[in-house]
Protein backbone atom coordinates (compact mmCIF):
# COMPACT_ATOMS: atom_id res chain seq x y z
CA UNK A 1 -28.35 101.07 225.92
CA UNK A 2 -24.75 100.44 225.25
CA UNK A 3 -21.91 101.58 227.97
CA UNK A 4 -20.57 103.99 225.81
CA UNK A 5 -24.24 105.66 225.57
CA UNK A 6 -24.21 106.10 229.41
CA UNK A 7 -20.71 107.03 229.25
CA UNK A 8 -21.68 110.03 227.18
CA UNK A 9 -24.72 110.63 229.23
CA UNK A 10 -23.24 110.66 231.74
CA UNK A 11 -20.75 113.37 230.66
CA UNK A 12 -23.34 115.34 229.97
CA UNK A 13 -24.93 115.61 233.30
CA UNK A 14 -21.82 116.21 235.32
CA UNK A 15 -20.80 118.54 232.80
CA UNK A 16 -23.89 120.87 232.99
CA UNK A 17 -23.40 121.41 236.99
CA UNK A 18 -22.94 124.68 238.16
CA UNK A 19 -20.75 123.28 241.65
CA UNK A 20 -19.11 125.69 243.81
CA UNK A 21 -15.19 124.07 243.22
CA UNK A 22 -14.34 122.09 240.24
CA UNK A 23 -15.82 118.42 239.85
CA UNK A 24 -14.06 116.04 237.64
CA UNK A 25 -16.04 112.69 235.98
CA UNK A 26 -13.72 110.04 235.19
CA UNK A 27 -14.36 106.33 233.92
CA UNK A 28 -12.78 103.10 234.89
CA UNK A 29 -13.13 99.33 234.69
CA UNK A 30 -14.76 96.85 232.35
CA UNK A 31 -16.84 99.29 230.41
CA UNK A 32 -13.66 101.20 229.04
CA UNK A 33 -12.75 98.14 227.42
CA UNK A 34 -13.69 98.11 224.03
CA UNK A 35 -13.08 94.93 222.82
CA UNK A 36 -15.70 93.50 225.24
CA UNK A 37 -19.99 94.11 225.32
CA UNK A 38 -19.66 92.18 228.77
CA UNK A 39 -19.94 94.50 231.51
CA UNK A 40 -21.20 93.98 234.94
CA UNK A 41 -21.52 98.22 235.78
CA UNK A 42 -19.74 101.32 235.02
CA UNK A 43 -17.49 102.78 237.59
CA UNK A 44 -17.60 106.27 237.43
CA UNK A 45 -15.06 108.69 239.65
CA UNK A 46 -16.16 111.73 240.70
CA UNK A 47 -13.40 114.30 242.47
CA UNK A 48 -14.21 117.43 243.83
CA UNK A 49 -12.89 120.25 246.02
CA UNK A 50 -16.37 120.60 248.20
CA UNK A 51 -18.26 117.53 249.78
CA UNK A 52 -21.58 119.58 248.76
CA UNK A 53 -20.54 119.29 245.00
CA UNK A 54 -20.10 115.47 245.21
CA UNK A 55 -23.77 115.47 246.68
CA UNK A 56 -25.21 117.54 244.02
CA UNK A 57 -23.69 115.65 241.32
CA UNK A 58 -25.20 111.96 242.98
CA UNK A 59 -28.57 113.86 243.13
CA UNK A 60 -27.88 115.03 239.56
CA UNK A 61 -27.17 111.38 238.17
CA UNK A 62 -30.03 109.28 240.97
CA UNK A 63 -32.28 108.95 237.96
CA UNK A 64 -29.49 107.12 235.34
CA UNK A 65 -28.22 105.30 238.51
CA UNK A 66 -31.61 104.04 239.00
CA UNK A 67 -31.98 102.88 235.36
CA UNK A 68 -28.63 101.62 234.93
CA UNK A 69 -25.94 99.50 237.17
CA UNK A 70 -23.62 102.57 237.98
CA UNK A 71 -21.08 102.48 240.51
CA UNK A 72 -20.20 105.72 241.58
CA UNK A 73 -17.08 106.45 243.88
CA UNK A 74 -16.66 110.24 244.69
CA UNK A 75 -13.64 111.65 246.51
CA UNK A 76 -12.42 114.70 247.59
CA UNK A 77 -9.18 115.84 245.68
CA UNK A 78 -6.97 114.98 248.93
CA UNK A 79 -8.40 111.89 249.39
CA UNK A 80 -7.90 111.03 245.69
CA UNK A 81 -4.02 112.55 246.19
CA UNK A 82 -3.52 110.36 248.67
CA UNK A 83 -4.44 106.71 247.10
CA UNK A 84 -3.19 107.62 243.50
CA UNK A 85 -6.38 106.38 242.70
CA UNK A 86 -7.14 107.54 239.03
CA UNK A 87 -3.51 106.28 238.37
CA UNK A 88 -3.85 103.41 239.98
CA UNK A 89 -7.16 102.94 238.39
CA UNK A 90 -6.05 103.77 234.90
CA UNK A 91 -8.94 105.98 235.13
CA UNK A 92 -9.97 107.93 232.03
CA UNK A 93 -11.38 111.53 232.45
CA UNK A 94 -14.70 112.22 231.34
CA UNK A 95 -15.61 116.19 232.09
CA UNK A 96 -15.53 118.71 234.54
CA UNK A 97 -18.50 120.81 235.98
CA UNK A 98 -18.57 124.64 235.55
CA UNK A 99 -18.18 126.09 238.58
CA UNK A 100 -20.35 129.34 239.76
C-alpha cells in the first residue's frame, strides 16, 4: 500500500469519530514528500481538546498501526501551542473528528 493510501485511510478513520472536543489529524515527515517512494513511517499528529479523545482515536487507528509503520504523536491543543509544533513541523492537516 502506498503512503498516500494510508494517508487517506487514515483520514477517514479520524474523521468518522464522534469525540467529545474537536480532534485534528495532521501529516508530517518523509511520507509528505512526493518526489520520494522511500519512507521509513508516517508521522501522524493528532491534537485534541480532551485526553479521552486522543485515546479513542489510538484505539480507533490500533488495527492500521498494527499493519503499517505509523508513528503517532497526539497532543493536547496547549501542549501543541506551546512547541509551535505543526509549524515547526511543517505539518499538513488531514481532518477533524465530529464532535457529539
Amino acid at each position: 500500500m502506498t503512503a498516500q493510501a494510508i494517508i487517506r485511510a487514515i483520514a477517514e478513520t479520524v474523521g468518522s469519530l464522534r469525540t467529545r472536543e474537536r480532534l485534528d489529524a495532521f501529516v508530517f515527515g518523509s511520507a509528505l514528500d512526493q518526489q520520494t517512494t522511500t519512507w521509513s513511517d508516517i508521522d501522524i499528529l493528532l491534537i485534541c481538546e480532551l485526553e479521552a479523545d486522543g485515546l479513542l482515536a489510538r484505539e480507533s487507528l490500533a488495527e492500521l498501526s498494527d499493519k503499517f509503520p505509523i508513528d503517532l504523536t497526539i497532543m493536547l491543543a496547549k501542549e501543541e501551542m506551546e512547541l509551535d509544533f505543526i509549524r515547526s513541523e511543517r505539518c499538513r492537516w488531514l481532518t477533524s473528528s465530529m464532535s457529539e
